[in-house]
N, C-alpha and C. Protein backbone atom coordinates (compact mmCIF):
# COMPACT_ATOMS: atom_id res chain seq x y z
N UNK A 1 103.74 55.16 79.77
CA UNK A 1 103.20 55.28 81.10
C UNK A 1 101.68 55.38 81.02
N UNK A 2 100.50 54.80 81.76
CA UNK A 2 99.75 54.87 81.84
C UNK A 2 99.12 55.95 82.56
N UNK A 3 97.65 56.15 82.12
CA UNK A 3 97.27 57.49 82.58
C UNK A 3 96.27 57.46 83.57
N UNK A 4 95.79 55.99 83.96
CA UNK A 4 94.89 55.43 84.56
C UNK A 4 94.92 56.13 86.05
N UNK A 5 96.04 55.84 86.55
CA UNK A 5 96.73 56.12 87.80
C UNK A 5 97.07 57.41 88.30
N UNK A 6 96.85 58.44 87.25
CA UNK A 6 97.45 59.41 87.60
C UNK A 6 96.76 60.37 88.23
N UNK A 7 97.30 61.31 89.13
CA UNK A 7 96.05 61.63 90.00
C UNK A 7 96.13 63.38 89.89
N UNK A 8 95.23 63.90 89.58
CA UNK A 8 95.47 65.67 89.56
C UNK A 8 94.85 66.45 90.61
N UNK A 9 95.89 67.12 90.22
CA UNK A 9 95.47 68.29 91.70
C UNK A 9 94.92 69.61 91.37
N UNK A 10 93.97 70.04 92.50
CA UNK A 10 93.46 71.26 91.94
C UNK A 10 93.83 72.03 93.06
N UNK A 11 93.68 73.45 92.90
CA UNK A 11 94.02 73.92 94.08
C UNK A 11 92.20 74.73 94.46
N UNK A 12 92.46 74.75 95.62
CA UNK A 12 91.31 74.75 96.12
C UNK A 12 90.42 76.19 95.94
N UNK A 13 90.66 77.07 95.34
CA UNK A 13 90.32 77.99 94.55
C UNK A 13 89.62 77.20 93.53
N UNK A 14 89.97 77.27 92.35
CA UNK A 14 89.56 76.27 91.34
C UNK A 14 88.43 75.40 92.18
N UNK A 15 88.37 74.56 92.82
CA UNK A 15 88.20 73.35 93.44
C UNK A 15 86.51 74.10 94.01
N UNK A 16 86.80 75.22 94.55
CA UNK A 16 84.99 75.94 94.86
C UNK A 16 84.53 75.81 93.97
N UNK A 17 85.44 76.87 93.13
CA UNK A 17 84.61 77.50 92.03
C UNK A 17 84.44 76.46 91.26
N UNK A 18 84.74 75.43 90.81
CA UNK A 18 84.07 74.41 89.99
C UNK A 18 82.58 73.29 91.09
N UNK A 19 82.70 73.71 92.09
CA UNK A 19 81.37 73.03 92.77
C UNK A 19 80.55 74.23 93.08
N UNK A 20 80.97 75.68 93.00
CA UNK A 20 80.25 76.41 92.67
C UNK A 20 79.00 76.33 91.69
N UNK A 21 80.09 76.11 90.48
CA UNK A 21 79.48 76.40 89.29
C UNK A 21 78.52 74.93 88.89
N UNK A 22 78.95 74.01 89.26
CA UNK A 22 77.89 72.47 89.12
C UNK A 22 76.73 73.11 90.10
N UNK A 23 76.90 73.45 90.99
CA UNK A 23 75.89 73.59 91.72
C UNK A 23 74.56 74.18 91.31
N UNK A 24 75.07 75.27 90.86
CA UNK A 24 74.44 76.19 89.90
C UNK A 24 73.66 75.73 88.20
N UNK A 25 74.32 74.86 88.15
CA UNK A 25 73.68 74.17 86.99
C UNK A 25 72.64 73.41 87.39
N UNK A 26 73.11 73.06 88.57
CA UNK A 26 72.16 71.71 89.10
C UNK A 26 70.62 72.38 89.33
N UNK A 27 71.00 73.66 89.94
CA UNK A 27 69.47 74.52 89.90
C UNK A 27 69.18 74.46 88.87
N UNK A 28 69.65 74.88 87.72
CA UNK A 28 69.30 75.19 86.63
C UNK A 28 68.55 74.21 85.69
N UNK A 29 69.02 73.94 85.60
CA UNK A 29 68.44 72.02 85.53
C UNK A 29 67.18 71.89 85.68
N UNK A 30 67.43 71.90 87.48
CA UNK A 30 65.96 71.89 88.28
C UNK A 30 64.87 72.32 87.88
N UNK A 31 65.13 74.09 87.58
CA UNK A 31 64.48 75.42 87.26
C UNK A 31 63.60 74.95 85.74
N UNK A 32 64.52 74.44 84.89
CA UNK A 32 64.57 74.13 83.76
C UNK A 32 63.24 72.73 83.32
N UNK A 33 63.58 72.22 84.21
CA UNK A 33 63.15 71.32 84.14
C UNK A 33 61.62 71.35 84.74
N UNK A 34 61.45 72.31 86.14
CA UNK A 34 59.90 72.69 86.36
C UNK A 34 59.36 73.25 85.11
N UNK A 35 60.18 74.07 84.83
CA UNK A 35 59.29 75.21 83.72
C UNK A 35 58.84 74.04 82.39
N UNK A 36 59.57 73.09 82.13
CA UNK A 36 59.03 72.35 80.75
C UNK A 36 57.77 71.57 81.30
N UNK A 37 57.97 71.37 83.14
CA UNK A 37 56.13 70.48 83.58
C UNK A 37 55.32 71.32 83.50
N UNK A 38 55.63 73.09 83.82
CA UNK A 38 54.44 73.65 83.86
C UNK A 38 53.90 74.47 82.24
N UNK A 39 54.85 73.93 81.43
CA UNK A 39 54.60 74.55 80.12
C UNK A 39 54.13 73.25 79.85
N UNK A 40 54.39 72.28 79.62
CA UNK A 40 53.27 71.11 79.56
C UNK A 40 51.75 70.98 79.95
N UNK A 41 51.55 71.48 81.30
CA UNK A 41 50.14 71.02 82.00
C UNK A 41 49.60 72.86 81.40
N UNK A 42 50.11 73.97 81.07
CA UNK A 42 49.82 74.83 80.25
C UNK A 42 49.12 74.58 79.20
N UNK A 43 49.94 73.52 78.38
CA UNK A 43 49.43 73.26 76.75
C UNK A 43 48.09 72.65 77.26
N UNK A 44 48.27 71.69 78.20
CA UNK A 44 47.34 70.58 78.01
C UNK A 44 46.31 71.52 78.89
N UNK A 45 46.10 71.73 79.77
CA UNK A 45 44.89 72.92 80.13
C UNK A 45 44.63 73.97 78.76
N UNK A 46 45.18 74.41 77.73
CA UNK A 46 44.61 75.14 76.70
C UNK A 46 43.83 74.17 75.87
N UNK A 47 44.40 72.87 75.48
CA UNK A 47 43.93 71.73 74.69
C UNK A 47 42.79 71.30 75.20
N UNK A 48 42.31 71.40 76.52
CA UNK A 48 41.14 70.88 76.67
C UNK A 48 40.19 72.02 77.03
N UNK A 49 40.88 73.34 77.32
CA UNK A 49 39.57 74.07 77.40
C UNK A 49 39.17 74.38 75.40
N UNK A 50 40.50 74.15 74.89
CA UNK A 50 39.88 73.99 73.23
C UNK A 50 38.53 72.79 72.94
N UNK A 51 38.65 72.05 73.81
CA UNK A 51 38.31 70.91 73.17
C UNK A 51 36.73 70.81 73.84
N UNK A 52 36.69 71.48 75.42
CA UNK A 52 35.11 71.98 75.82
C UNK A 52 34.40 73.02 74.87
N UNK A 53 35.15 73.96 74.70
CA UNK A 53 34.12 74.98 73.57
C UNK A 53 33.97 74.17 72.05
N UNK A 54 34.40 73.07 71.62
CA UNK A 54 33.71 72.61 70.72
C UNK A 54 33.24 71.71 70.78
N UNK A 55 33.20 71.24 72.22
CA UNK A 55 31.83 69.99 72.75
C UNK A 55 30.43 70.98 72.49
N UNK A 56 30.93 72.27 72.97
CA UNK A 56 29.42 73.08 73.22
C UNK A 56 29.13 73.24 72.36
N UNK A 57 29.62 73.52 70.94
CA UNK A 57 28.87 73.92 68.98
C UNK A 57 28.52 72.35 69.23
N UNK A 58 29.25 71.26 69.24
CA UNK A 58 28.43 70.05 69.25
C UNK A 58 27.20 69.25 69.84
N UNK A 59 27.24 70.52 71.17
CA UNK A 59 25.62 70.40 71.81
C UNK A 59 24.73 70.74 71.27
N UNK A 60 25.12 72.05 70.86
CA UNK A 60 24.51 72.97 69.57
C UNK A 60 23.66 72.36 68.61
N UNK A 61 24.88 71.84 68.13
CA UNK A 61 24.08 71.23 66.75
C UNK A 61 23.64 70.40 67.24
N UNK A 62 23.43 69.17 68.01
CA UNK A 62 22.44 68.37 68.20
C UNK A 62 21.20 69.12 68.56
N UNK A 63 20.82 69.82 69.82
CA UNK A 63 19.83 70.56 70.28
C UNK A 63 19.11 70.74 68.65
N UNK A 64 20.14 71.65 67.97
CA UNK A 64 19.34 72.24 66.74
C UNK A 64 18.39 71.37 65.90
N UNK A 65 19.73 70.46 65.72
CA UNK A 65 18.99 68.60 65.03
C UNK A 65 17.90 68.17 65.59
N UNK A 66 17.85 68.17 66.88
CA UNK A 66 16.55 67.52 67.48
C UNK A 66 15.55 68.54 67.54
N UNK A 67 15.62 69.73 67.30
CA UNK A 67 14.44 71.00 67.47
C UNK A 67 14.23 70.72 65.96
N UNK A 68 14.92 70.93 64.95
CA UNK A 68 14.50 70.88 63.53
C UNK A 68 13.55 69.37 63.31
N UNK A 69 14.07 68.59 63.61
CA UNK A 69 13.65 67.14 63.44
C UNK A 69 12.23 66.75 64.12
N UNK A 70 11.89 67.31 65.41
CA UNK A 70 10.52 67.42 66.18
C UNK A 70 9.73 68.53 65.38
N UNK A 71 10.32 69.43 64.53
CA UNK A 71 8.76 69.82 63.84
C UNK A 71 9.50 70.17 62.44
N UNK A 72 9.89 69.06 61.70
CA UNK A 72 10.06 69.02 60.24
C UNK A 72 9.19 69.10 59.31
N UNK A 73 7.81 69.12 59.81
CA UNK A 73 6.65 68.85 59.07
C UNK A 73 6.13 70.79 58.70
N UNK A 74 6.79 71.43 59.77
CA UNK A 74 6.17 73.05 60.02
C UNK A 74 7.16 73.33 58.81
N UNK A 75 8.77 72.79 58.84
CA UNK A 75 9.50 73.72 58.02
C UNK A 75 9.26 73.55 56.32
N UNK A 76 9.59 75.00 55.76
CA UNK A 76 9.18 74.64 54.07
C UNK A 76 10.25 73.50 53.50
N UNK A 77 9.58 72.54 52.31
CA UNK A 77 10.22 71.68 51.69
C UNK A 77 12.11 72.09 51.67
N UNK A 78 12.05 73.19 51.30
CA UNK A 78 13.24 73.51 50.96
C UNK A 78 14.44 73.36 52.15
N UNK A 79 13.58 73.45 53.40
CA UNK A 79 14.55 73.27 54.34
C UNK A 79 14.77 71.90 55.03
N UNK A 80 13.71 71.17 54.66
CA UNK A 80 13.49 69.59 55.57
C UNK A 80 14.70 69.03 55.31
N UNK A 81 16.34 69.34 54.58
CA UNK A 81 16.87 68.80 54.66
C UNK A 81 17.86 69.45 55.81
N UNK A 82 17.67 70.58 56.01
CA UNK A 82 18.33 70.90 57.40
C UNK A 82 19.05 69.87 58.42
N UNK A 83 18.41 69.22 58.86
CA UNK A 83 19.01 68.12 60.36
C UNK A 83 19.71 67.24 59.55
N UNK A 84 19.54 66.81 58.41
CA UNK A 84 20.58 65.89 57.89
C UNK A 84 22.29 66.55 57.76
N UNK A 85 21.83 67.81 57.23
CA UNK A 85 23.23 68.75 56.92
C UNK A 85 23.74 69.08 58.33
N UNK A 86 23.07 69.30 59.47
CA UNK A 86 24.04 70.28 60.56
C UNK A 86 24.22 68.54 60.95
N UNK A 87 23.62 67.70 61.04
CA UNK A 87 23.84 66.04 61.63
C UNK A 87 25.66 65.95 60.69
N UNK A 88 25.61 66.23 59.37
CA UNK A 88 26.68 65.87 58.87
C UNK A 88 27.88 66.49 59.64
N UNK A 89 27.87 68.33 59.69
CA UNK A 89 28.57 68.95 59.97
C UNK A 89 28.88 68.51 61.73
N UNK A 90 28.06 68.38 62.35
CA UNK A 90 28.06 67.40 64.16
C UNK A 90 29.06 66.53 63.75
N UNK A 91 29.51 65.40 62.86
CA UNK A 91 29.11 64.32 62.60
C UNK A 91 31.54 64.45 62.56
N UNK A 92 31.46 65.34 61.64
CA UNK A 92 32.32 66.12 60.63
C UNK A 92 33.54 66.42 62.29
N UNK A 93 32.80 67.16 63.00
CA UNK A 93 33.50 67.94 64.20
C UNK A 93 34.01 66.65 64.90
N UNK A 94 32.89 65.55 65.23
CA UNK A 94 32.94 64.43 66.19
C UNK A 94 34.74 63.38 65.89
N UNK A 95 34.29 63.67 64.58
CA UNK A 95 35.51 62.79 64.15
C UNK A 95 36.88 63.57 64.23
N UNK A 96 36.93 64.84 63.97
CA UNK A 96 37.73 65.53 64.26
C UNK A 96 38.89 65.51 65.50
N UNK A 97 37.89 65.56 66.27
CA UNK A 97 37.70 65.44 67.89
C UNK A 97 38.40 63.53 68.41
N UNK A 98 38.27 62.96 67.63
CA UNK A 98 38.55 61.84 67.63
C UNK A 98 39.95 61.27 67.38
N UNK A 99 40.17 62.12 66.25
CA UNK A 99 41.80 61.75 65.87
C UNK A 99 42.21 62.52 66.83
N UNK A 100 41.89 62.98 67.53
CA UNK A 100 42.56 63.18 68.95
C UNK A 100 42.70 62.96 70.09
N UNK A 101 42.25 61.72 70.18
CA UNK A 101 41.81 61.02 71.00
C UNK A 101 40.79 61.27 72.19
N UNK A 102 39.45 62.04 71.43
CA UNK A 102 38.23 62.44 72.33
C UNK A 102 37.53 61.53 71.74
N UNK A 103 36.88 60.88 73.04
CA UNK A 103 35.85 60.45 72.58
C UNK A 103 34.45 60.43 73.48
N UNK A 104 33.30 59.77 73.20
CA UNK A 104 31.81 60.04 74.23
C UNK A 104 32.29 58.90 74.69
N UNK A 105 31.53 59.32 76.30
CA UNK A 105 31.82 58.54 77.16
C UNK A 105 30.51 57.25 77.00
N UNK A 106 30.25 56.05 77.14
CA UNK A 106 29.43 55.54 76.53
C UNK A 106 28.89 54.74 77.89
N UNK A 107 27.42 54.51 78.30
CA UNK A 107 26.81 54.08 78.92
C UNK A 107 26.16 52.80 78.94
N UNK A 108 25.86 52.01 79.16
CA UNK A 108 24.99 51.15 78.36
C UNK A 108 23.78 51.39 79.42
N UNK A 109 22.79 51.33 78.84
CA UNK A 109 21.48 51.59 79.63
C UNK A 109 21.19 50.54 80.50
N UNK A 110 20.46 50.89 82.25
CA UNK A 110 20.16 49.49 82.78
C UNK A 110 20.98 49.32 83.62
N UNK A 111 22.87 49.93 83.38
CA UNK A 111 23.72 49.48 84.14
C UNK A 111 24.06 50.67 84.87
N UNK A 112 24.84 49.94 86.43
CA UNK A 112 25.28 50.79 87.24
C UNK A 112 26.44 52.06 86.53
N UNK A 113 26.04 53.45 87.07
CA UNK A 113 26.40 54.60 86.35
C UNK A 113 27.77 54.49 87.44
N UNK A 114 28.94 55.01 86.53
CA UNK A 114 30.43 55.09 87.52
C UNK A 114 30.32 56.43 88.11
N UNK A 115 30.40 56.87 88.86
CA UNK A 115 30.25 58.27 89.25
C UNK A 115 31.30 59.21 88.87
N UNK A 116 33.15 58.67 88.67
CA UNK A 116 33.79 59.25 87.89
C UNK A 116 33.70 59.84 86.55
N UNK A 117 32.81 58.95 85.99
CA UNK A 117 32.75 59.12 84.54
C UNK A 117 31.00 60.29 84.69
N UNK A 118 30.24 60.15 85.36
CA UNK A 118 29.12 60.88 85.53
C UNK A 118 28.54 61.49 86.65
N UNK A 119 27.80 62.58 86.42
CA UNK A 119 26.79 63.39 87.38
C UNK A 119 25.55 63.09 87.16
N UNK A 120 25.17 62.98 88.54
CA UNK A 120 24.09 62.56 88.49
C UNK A 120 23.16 63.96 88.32
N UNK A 121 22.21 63.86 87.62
CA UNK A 121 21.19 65.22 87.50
C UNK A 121 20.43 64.79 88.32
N UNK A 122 19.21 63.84 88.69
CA UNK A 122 17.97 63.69 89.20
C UNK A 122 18.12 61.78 88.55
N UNK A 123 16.99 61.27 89.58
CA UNK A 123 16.37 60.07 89.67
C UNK A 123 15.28 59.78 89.37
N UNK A 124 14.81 58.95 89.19
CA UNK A 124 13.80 58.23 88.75
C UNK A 124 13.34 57.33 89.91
N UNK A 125 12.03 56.71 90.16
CA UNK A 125 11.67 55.73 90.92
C UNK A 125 11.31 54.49 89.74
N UNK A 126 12.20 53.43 90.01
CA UNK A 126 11.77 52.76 89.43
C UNK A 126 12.11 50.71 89.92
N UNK A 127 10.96 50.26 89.72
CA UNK A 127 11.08 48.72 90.35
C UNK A 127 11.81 47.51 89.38
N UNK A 128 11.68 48.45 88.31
CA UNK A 128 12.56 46.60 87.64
C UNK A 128 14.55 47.32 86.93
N UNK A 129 14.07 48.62 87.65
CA UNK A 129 15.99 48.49 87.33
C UNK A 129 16.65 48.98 88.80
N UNK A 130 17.94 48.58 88.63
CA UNK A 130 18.93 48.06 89.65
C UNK A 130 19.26 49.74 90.10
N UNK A 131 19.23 49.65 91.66
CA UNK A 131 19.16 51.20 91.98
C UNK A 131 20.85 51.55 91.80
N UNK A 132 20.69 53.03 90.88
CA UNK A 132 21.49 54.13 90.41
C UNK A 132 21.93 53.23 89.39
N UNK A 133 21.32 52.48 88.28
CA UNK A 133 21.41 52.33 86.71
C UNK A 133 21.34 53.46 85.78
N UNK A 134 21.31 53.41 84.92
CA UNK A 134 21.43 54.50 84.11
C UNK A 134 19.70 54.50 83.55
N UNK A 135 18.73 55.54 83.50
CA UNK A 135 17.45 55.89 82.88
C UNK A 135 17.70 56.35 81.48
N UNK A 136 18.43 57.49 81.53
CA UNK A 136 18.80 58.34 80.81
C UNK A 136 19.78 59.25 80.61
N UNK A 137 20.25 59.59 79.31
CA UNK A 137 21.86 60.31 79.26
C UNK A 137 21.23 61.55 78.73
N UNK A 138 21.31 62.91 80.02
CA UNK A 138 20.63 64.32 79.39
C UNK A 138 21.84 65.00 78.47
N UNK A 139 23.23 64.80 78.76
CA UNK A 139 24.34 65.39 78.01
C UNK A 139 25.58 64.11 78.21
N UNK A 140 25.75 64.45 76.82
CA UNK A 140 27.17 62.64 76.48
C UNK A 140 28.78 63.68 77.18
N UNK A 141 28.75 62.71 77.95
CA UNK A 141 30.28 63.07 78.40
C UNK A 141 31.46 62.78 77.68
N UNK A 142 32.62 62.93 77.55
CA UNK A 142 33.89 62.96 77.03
C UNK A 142 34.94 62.63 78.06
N UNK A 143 35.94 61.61 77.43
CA UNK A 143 37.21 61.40 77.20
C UNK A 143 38.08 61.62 76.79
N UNK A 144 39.08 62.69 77.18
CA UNK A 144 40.55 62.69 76.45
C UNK A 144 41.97 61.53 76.69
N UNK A 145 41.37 61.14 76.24
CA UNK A 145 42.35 59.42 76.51
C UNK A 145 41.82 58.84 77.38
N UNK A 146 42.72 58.82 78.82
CA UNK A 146 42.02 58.18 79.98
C UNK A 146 41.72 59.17 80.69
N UNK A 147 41.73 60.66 80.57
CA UNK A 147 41.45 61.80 81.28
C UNK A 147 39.32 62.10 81.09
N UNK A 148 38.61 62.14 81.76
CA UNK A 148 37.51 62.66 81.95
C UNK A 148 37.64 63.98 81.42
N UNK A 149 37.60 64.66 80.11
CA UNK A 149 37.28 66.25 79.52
C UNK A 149 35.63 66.73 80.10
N UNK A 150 34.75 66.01 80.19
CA UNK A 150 33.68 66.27 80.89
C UNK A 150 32.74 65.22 80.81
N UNK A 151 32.03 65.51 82.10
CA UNK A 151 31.51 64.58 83.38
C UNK A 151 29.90 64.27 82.27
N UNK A 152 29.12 63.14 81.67
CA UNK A 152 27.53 62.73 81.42
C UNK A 152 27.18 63.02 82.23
N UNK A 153 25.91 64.00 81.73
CA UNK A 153 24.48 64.36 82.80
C UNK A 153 23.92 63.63 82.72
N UNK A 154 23.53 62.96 83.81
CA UNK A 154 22.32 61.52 83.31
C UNK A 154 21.22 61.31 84.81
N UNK A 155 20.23 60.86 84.47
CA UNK A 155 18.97 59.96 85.32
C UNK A 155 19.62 58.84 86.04
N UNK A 156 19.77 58.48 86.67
CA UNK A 156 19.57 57.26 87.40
C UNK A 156 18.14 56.49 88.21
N UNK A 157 18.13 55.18 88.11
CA UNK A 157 16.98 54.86 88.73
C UNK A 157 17.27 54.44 90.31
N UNK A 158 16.30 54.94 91.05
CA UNK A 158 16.07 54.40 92.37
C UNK A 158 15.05 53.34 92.63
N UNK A 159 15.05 52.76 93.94
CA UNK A 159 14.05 52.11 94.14
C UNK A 159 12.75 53.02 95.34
N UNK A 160 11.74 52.76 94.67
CA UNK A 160 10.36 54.01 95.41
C UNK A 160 10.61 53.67 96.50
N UNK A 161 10.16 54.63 97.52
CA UNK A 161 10.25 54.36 98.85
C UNK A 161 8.86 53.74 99.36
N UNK A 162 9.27 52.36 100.25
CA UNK A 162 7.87 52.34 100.44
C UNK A 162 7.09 52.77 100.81
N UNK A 163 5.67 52.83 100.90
CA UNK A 163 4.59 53.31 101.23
C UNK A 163 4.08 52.80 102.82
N UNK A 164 3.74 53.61 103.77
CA UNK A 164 3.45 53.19 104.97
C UNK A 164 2.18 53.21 105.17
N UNK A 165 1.64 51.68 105.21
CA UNK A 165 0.11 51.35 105.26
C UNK A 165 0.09 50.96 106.28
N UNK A 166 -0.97 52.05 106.83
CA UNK A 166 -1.45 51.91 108.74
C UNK A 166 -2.68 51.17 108.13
């Protein structure tokens, strides 16, 4: 006899309590299933506030690099190799930072600045570049994949306002 056909009965006791109890899973589930999005966007909010405090030793050491390097001539022999070594150790972090998929956000000078990817600090007046190009990059912004980790401080150029000759 086949079993295809055969049809069972529950009695309706049973019959709650088993849509009771699915029901209850089904929250659970639910419940279960928020808690692994918000333990996710958890990790990933710790991962990138990890990943801002060692943009800032990497501001660090540049600042330092470029203060050592503008008066290398004051420091004794023994130290003029300074900016090469903290440049290495910058250098050391950057890549670090990389196999993780951070990287600087990259500009090319001249061209229109995306405003997603940057803040504008201040402008420039200027006639032979294309208004809100890029002048200058005051701090290199970052990428965590396709996520913005933080926003380039940069110059943009304007065009001067004209001058009103009565």
């Amino acid at each position: 006899m086949s079993n295809q056909n055969a049809n069972f009965v529950i009695d309706t006791e049973l019959r709650e309590r088993l849509v009771q109890d699915i029901g209850s899973l089904q929250k659970e589930n639910a419940k279960l299933k928020q808690d692994i999005r918000n333990n996710r966007n958890d990790i990933e909010a710790e991962k990138d506030a990890f990943f801002l405090e060692l943009l800032e030793v990497i501001d660090t050491l540049d600042n330092l690099t470029t203060s050592l390097e503008n008066s290398i001539e004051a420091l004794p022999e023994s130290h003029q190799r300074l900016p090469r070594l903290i440049g290495s150790i910058q250098r050391k972090l950057l890549a670090t930072l990389q196999k993780r998929d951070v990287y600087p956000i990259v500009i090319p000078e001249k061209e229109t600045v995306d405003i997603k990817l940057c803040r504008i600090i201040d402008s420039e007046n200027s006639d032979d570049l294309p208004e809100r190009s890029l002048v200058k990059t005051l701090k290199t912004g970052y990428m965590n994949g396709d996520k913005v980790l933080r926003s380039a401080e940069v110059i943009v150029a304007k065009y001067p306002n004209p001058k009103n000759d009565v």
